[in-house]
PDB file of N, CA and C in Angstrom:
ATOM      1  N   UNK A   1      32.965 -18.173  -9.027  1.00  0.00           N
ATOM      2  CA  UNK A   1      31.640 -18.730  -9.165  1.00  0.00           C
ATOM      3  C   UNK A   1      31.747 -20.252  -9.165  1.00  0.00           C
ATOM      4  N   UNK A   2      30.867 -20.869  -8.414  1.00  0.00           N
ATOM      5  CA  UNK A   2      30.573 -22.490  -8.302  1.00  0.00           C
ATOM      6  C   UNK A   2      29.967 -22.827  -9.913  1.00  0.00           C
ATOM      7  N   UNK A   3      30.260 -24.055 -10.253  1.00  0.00           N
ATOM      8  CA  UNK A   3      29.610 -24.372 -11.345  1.00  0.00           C
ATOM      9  C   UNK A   3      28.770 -25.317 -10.824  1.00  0.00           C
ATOM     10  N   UNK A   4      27.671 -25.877 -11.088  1.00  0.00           N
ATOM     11  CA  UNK A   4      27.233 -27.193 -10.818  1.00  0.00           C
ATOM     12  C   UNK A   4      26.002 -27.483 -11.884  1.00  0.00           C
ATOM     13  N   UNK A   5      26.603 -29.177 -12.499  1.00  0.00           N
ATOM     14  CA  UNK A   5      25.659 -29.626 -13.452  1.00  0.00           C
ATOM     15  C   UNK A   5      24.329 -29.925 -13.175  1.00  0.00           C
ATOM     16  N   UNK A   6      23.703 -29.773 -14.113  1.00  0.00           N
ATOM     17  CA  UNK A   6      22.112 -29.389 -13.891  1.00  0.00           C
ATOM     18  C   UNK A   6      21.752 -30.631 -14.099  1.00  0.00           C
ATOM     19  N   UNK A   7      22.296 -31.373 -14.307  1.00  0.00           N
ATOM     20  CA  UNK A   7      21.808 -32.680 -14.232  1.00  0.00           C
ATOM     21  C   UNK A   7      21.719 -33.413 -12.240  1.00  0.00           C
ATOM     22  N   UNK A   8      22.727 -32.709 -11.413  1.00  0.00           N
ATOM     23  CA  UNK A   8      22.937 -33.138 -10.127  1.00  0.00           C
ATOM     24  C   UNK A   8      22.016 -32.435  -9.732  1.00  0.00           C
ATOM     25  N   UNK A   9      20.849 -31.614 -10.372  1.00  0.00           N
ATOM     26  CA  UNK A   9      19.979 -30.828  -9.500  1.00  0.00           C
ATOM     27  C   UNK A   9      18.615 -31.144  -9.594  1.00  0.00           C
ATOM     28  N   UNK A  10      18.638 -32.248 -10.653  1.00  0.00           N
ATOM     29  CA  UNK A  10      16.898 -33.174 -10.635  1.00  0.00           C
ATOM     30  C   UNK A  10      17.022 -33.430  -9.808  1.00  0.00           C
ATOM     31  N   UNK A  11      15.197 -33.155  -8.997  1.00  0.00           N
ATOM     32  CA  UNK A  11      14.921 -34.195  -7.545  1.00  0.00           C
ATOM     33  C   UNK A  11      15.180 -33.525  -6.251  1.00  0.00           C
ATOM     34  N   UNK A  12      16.108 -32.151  -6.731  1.00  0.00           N
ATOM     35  CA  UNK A  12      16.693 -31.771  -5.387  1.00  0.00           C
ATOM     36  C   UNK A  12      15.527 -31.008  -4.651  1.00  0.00           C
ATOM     37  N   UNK A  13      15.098 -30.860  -3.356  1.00  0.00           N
ATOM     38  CA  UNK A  13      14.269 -29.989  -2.684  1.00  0.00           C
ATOM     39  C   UNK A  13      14.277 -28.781  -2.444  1.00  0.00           C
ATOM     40  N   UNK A  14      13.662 -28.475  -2.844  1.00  0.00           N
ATOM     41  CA  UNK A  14      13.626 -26.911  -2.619  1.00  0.00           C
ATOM     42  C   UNK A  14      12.645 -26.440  -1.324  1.00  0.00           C
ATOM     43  N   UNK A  15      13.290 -25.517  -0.548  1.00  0.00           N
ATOM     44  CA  UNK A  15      12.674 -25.432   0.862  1.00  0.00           C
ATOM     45  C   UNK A  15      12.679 -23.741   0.656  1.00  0.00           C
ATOM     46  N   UNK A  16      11.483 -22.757   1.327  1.00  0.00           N
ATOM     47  CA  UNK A  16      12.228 -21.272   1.793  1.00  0.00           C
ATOM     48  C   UNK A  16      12.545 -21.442   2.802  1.00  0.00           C
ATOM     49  N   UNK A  17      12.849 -20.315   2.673  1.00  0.00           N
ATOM     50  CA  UNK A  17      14.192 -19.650   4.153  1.00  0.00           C
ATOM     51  C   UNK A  17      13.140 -19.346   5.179  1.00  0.00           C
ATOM     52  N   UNK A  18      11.866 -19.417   5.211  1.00  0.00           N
ATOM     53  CA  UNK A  18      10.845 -19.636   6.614  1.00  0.00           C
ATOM     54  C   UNK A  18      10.627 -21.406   6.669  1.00  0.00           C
ATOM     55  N   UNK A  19      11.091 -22.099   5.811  1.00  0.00           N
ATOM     56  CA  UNK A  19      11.200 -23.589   6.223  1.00  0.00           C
ATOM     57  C   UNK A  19       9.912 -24.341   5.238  1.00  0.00           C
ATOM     58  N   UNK A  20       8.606 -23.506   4.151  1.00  0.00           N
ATOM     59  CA  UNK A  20       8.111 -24.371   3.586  1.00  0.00           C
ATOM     60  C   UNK A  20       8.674 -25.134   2.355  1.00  0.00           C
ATOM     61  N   UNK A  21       8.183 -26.324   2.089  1.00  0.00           N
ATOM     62  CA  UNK A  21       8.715 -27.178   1.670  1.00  0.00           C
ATOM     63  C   UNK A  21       8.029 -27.155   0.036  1.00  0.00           C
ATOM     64  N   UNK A  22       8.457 -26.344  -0.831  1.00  0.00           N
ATOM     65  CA  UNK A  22       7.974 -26.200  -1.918  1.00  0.00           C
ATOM     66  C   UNK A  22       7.844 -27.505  -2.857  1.00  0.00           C
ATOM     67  N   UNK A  23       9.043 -28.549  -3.297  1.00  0.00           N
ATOM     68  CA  UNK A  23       8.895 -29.054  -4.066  1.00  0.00           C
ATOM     69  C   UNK A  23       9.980 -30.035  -4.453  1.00  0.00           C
ATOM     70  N   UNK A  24      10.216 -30.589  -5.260  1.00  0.00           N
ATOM     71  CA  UNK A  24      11.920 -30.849  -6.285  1.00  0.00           C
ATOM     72  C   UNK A  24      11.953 -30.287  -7.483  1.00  0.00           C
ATOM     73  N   UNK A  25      13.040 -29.690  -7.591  1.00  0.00           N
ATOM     74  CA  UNK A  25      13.468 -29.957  -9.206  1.00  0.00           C
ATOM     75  C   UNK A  25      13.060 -30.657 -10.340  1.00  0.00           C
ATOM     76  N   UNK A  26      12.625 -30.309 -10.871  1.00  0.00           N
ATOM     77  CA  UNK A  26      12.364 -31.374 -12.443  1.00  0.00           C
ATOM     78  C   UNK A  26      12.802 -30.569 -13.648  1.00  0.00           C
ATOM     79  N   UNK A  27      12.987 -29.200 -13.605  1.00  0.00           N
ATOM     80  CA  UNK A  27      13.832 -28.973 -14.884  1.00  0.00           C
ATOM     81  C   UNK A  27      14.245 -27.666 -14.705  1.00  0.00           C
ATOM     82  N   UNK A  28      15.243 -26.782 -15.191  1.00  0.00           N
ATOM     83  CA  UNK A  28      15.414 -25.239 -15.695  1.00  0.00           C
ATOM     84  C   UNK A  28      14.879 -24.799 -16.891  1.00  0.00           C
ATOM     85  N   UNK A  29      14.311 -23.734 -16.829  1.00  0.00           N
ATOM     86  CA  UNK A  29      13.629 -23.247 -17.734  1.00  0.00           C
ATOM     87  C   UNK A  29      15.151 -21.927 -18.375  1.00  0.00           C
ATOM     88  N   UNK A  30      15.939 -21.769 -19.634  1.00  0.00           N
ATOM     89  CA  UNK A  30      16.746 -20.935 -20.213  1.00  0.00           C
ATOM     90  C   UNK A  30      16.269 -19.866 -21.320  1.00  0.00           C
ATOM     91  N   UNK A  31      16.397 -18.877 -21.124  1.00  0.00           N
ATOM     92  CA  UNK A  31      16.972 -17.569 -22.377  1.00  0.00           C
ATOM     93  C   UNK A  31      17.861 -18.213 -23.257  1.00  0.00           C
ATOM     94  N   UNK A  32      16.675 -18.687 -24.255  1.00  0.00           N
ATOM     95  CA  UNK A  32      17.520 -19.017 -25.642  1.00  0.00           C
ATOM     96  C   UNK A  32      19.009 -18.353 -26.470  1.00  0.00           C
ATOM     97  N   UNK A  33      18.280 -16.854 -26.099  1.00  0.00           N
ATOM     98  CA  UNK A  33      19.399 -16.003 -26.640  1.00  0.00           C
ATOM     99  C   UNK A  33      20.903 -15.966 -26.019  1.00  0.00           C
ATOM    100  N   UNK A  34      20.793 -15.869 -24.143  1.00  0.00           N
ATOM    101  CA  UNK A  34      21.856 -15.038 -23.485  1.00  0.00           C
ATOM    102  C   UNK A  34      22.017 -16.730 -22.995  1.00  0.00           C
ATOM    103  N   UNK A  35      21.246 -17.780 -22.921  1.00  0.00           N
ATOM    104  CA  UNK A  35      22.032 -18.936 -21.924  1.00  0.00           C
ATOM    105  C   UNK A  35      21.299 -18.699 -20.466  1.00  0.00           C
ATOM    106  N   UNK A  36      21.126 -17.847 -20.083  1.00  0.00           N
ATOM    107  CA  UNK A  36      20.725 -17.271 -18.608  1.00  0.00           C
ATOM    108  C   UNK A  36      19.743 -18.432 -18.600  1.00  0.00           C
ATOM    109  N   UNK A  37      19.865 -18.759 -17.075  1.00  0.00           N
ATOM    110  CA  UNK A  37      18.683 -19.652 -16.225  1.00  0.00           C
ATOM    111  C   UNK A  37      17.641 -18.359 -15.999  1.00  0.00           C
ATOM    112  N   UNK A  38      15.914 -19.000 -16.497  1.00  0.00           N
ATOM    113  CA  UNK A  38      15.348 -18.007 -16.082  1.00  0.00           C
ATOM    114  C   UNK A  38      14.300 -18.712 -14.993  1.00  0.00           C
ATOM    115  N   UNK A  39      14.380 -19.954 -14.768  1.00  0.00           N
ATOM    116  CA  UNK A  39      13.427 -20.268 -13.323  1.00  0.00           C
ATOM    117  C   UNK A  39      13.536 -21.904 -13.422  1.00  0.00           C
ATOM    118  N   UNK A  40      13.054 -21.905 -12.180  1.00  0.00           N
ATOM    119  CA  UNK A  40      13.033 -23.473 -11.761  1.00  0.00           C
ATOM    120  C   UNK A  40      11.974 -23.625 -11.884  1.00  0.00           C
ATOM    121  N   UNK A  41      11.808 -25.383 -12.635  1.00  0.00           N
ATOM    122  CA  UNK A  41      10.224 -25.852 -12.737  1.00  0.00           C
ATOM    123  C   UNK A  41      10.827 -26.807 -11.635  1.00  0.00           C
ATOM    124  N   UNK A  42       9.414 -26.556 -10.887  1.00  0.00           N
ATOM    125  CA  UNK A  42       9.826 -27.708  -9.675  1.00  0.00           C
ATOM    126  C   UNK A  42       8.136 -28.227  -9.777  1.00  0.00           C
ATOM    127  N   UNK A  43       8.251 -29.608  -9.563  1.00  0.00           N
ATOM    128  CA  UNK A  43       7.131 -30.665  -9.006  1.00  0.00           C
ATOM    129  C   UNK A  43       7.022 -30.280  -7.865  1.00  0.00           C
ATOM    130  N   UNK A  44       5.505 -29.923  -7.348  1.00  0.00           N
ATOM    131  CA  UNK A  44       5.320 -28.727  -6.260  1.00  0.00           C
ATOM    132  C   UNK A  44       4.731 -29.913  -5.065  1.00  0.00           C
ATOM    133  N   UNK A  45       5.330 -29.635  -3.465  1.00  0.00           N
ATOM    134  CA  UNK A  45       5.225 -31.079  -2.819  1.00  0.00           C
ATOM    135  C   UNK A  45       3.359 -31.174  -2.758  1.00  0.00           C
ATOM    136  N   UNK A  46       3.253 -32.480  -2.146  1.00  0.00           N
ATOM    137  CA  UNK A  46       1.537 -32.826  -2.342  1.00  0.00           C
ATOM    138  C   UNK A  46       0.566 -32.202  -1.028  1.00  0.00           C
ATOM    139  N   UNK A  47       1.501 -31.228   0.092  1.00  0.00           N
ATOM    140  CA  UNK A  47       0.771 -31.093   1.001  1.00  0.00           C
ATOM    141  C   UNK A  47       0.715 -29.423   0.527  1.00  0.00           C
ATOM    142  N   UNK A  48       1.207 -28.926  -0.525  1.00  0.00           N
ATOM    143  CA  UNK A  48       1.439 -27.383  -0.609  1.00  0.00           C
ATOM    144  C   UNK A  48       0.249 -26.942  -1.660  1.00  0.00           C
ATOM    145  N   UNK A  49      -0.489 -25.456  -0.821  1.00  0.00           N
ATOM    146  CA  UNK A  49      -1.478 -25.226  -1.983  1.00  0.00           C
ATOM    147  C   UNK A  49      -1.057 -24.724  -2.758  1.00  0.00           C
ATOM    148  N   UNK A  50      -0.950 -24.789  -4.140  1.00  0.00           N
ATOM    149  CA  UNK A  50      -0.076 -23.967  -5.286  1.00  0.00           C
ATOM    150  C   UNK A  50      -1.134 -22.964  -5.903  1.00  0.00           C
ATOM    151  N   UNK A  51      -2.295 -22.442  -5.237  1.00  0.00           N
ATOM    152  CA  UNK A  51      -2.968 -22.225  -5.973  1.00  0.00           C
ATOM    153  C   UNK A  51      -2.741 -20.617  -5.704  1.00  0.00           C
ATOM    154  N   UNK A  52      -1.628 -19.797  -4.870  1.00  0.00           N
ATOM    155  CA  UNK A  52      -1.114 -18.480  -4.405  1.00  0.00           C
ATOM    156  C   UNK A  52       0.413 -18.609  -5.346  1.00  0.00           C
ATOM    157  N   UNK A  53       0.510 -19.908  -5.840  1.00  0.00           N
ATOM    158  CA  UNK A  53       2.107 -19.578  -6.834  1.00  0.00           C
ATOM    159  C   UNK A  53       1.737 -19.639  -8.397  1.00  0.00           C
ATOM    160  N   UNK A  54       2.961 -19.035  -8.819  1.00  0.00           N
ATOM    161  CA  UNK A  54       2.738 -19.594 -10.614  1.00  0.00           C
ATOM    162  C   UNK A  54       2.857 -20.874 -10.667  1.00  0.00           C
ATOM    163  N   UNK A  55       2.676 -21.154 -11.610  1.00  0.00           N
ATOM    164  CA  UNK A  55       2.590 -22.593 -12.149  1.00  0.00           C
ATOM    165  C   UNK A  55       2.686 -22.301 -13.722  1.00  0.00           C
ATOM    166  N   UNK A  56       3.143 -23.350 -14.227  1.00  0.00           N
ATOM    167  CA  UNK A  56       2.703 -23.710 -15.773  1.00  0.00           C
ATOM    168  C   UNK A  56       1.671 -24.245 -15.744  1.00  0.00           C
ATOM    169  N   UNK A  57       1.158 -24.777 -17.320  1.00  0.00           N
ATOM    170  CA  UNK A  57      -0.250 -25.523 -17.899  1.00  0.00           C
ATOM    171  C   UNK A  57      -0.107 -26.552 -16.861  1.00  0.00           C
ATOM    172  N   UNK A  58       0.779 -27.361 -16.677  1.00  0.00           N
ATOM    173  CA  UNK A  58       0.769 -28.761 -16.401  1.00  0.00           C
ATOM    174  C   UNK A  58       1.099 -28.970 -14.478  1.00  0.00           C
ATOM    175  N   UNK A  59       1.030 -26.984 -14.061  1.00  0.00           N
ATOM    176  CA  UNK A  59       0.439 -27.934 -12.331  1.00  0.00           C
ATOM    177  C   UNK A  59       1.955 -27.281 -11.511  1.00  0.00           C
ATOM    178  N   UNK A  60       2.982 -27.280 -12.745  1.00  0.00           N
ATOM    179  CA  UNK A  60       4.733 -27.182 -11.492  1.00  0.00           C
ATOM    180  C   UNK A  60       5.023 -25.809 -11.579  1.00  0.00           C
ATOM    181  N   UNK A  61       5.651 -25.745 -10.409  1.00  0.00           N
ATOM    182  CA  UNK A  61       5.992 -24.916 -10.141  1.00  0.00           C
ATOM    183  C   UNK A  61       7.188 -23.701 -10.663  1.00  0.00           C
ATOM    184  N   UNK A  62       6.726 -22.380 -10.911  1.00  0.00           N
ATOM    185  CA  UNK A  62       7.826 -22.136 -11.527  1.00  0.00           C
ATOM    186  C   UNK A  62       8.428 -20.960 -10.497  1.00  0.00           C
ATOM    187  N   UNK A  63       9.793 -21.065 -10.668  1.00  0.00           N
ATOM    188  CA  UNK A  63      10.440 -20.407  -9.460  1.00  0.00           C
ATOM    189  C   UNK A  63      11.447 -19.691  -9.818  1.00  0.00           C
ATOM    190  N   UNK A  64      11.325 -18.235 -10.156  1.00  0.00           N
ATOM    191  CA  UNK A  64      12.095 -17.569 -10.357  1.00  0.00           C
ATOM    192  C   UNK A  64      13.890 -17.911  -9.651  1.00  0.00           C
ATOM    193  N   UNK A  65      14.755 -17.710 -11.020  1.00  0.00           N
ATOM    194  CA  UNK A  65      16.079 -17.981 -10.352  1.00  0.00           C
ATOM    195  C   UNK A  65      16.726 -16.550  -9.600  1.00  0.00           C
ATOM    196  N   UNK A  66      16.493 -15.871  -9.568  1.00  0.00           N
ATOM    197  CA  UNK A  66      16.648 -14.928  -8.696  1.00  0.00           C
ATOM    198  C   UNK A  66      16.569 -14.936  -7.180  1.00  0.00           C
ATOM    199  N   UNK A  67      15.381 -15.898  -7.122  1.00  0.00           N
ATOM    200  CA  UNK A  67      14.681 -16.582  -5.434  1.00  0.00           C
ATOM    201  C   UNK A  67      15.779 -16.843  -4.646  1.00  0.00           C
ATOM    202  N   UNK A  68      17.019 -17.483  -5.140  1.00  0.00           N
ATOM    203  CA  UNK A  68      17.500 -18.921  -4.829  1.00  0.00           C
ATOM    204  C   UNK A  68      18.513 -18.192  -4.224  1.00  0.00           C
ATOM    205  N   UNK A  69      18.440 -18.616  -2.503  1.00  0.00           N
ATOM    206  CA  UNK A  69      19.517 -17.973  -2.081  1.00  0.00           C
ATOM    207  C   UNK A  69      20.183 -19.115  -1.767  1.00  0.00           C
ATOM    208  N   UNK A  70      20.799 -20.073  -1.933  1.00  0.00           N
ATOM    209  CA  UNK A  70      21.743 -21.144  -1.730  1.00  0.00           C
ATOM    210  C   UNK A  70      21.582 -22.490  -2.146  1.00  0.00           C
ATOM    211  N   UNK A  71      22.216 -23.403  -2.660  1.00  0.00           N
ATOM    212  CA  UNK A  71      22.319 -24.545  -3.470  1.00  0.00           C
ATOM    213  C   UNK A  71      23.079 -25.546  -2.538  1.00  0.00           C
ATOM    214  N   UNK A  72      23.085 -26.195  -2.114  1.00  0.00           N
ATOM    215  CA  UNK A  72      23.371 -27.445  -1.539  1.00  0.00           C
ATOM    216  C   UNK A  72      23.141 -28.741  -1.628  1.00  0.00           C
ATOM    217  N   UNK A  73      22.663 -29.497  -0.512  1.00  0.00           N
ATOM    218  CA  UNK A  73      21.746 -30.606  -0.310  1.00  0.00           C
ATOM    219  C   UNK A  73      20.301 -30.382  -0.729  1.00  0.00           C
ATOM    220  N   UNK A  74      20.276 -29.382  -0.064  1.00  0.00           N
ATOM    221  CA  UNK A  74      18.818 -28.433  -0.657  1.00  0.00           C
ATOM    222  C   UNK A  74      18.532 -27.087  -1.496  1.00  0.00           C
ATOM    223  N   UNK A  75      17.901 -26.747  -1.752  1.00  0.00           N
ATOM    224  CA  UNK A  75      17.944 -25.504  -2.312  1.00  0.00           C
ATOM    225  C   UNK A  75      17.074 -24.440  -1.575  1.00  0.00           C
ATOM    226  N   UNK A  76      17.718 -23.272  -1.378  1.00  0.00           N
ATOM    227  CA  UNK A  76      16.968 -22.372  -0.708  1.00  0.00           C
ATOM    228  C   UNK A  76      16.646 -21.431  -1.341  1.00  0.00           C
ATOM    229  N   UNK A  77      15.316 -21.120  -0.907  1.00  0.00           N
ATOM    230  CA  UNK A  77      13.864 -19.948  -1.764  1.00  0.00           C
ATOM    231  C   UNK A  77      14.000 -18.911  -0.718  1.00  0.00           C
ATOM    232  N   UNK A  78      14.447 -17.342  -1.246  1.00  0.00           N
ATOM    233  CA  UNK A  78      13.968 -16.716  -0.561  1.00  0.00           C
ATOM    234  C   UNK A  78      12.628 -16.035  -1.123  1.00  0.00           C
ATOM    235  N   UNK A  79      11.875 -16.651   0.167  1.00  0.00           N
ATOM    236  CA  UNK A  79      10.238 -16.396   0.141  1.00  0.00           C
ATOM    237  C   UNK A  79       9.988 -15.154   0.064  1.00  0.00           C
ATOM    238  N   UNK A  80      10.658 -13.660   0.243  1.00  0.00           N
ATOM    239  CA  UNK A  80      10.369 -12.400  -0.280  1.00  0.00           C
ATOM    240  C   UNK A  80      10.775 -12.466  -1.932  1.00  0.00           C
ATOM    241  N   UNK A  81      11.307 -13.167  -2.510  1.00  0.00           N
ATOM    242  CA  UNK A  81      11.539 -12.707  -3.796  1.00  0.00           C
ATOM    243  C   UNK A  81      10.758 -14.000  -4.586  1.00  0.00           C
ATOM    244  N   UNK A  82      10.173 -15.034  -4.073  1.00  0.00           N
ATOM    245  CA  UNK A  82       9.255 -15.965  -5.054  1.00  0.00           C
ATOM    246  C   UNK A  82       8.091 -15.172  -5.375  1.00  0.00           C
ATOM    247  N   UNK A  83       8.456 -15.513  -6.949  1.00  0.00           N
ATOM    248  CA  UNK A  83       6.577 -15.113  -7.304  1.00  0.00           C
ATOM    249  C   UNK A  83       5.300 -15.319  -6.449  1.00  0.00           C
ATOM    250  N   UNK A  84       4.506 -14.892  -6.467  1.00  0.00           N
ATOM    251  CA  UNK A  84       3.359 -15.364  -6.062  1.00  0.00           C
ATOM    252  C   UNK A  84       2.121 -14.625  -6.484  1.00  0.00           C
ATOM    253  N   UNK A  85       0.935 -15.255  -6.963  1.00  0.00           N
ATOM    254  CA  UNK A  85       0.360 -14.282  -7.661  1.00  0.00           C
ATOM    255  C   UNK A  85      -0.629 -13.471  -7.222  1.00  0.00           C
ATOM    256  N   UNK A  86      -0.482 -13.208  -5.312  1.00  0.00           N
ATOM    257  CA  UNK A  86      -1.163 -11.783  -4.830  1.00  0.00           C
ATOM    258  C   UNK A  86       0.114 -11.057  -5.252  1.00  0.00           C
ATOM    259  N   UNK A  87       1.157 -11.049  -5.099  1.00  0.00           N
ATOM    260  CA  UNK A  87       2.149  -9.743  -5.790  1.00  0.00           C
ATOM    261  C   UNK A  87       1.762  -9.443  -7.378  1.00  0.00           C
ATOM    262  N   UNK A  88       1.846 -10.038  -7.898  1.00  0.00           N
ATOM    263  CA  UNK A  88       1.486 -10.091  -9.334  1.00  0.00           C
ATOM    264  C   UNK A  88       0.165  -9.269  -9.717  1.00  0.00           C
ATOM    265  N   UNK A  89      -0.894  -9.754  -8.728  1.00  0.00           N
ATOM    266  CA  UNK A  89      -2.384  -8.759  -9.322  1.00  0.00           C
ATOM    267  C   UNK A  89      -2.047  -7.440  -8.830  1.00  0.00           C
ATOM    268  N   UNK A  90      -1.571  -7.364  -7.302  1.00  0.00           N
ATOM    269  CA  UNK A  90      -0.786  -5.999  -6.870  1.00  0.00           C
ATOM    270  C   UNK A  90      -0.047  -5.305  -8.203  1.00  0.00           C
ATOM    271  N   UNK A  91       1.079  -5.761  -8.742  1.00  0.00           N
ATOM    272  CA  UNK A  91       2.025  -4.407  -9.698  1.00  0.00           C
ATOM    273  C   UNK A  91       0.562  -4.462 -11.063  1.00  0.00           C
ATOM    274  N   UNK A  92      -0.151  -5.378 -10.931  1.00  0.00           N
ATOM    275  CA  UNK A  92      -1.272  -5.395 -12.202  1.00  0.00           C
ATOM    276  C   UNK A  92      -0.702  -5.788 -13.437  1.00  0.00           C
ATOM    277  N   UNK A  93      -1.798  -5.350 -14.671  1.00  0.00           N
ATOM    278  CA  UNK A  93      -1.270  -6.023 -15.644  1.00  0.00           C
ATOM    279  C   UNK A  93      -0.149  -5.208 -16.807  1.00  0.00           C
ATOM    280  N   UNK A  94       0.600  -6.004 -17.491  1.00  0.00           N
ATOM    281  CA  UNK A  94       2.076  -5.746 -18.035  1.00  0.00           C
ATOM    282  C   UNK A  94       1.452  -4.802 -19.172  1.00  0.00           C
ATOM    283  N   UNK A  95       1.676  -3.802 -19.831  1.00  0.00           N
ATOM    284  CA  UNK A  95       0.854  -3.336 -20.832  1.00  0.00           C
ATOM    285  C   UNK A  95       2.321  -3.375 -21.950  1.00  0.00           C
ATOM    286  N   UNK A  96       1.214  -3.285 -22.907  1.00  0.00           N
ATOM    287  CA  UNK A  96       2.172  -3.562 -24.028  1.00  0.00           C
ATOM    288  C   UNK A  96       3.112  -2.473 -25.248  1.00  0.00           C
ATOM    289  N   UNK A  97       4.166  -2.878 -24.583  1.00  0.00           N
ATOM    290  CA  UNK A  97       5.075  -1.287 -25.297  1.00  0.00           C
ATOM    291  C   UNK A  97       4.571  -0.899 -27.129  1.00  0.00           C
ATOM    292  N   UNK A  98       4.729   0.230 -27.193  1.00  0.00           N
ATOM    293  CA  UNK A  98       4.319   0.280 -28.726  1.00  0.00           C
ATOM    294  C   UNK A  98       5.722   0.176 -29.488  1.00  0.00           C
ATOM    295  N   UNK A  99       5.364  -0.883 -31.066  1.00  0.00           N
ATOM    296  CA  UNK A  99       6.412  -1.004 -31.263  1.00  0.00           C
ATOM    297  C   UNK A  99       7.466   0.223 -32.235  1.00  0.00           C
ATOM    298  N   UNK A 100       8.522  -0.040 -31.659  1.00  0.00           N
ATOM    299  CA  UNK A 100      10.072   0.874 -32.083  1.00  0.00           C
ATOM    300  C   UNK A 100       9.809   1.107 -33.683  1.00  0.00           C
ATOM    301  N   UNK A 101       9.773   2.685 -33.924  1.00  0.00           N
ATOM    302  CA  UNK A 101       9.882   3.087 -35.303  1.00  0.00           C
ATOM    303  C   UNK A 101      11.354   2.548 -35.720  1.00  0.00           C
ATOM    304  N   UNK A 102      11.359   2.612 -36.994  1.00  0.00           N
ATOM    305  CA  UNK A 102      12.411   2.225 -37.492  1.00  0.00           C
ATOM    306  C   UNK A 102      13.078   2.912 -37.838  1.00  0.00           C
ATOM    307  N   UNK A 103      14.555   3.042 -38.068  1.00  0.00           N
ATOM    308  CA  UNK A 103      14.958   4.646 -38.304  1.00  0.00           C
ATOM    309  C   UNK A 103      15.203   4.999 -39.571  1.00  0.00           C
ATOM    310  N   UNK A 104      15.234   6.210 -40.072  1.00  0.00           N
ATOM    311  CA  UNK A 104      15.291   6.717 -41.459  1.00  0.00           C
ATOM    312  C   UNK A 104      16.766   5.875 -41.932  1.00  0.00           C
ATOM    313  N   UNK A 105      16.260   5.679 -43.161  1.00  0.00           N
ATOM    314  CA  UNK A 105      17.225   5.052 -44.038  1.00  0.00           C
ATOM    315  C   UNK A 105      18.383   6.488 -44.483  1.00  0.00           C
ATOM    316  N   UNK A 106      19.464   6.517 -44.538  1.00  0.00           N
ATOM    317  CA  UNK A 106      20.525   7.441 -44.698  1.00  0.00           C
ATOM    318  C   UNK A 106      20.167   8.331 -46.291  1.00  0.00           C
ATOM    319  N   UNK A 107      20.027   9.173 -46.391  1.00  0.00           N
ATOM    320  CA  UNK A 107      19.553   9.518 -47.949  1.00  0.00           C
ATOM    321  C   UNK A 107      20.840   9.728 -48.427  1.00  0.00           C
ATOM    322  N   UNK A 108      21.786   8.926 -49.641  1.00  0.00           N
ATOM    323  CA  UNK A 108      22.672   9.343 -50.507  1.00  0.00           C
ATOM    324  C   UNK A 108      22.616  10.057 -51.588  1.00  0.00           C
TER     325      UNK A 108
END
């Protein structure tokens, strides 16, 4: 496995693999618990409508790390696996598991 500091990856462009030009880098979003990268916030470019992607409150883009089929000079999105939120109303909404009984305490 390549390592590369996340600091060399502010700014970098992110393009998909059909050639649109999503954005740069401005931060990783992490799983507190496991460390895992769970998406790229990217500053989304000024000619792209973001209004078919996720976004956070504040407008950027968030880009599943799963997307990312290659890291370079640029970064490559594969555009079948970016969010977008006609897929999203498609699988519908997440319903909410009921929560886990707890298990019997051992009787001594």
């Amino acid at each position: 496995m390549v390592r590369i500091i996340a600091s060399k990856l502010r700014d970098v462009e992110l393009i998909t693999d059909t050639g649109i030009r999503l954005g740069w880098v401005y931060d990783l979003s992490f799983d507190e618990e496991t460390g895992d990268i769970l998406v790229i916030v990217a500053e989304p470019d000024e000619d792209l409508d973001t209004s078919e992607f996720v976004t956070d409150h504040e407008g950027l883009l968030l880009i599943p790390v799963s997307a990312v089929k290659s890291i370079g000079e640029v970064i490559i999105i594969d555009s079948n696996k970016l969010a977008v939120k006609s897929k999203l109303r498609r699988i519908g909404p997440v319903k909410k598991r009921p929560p886990e009984e707890e298990p019997e305490s051992p009787v001594e």
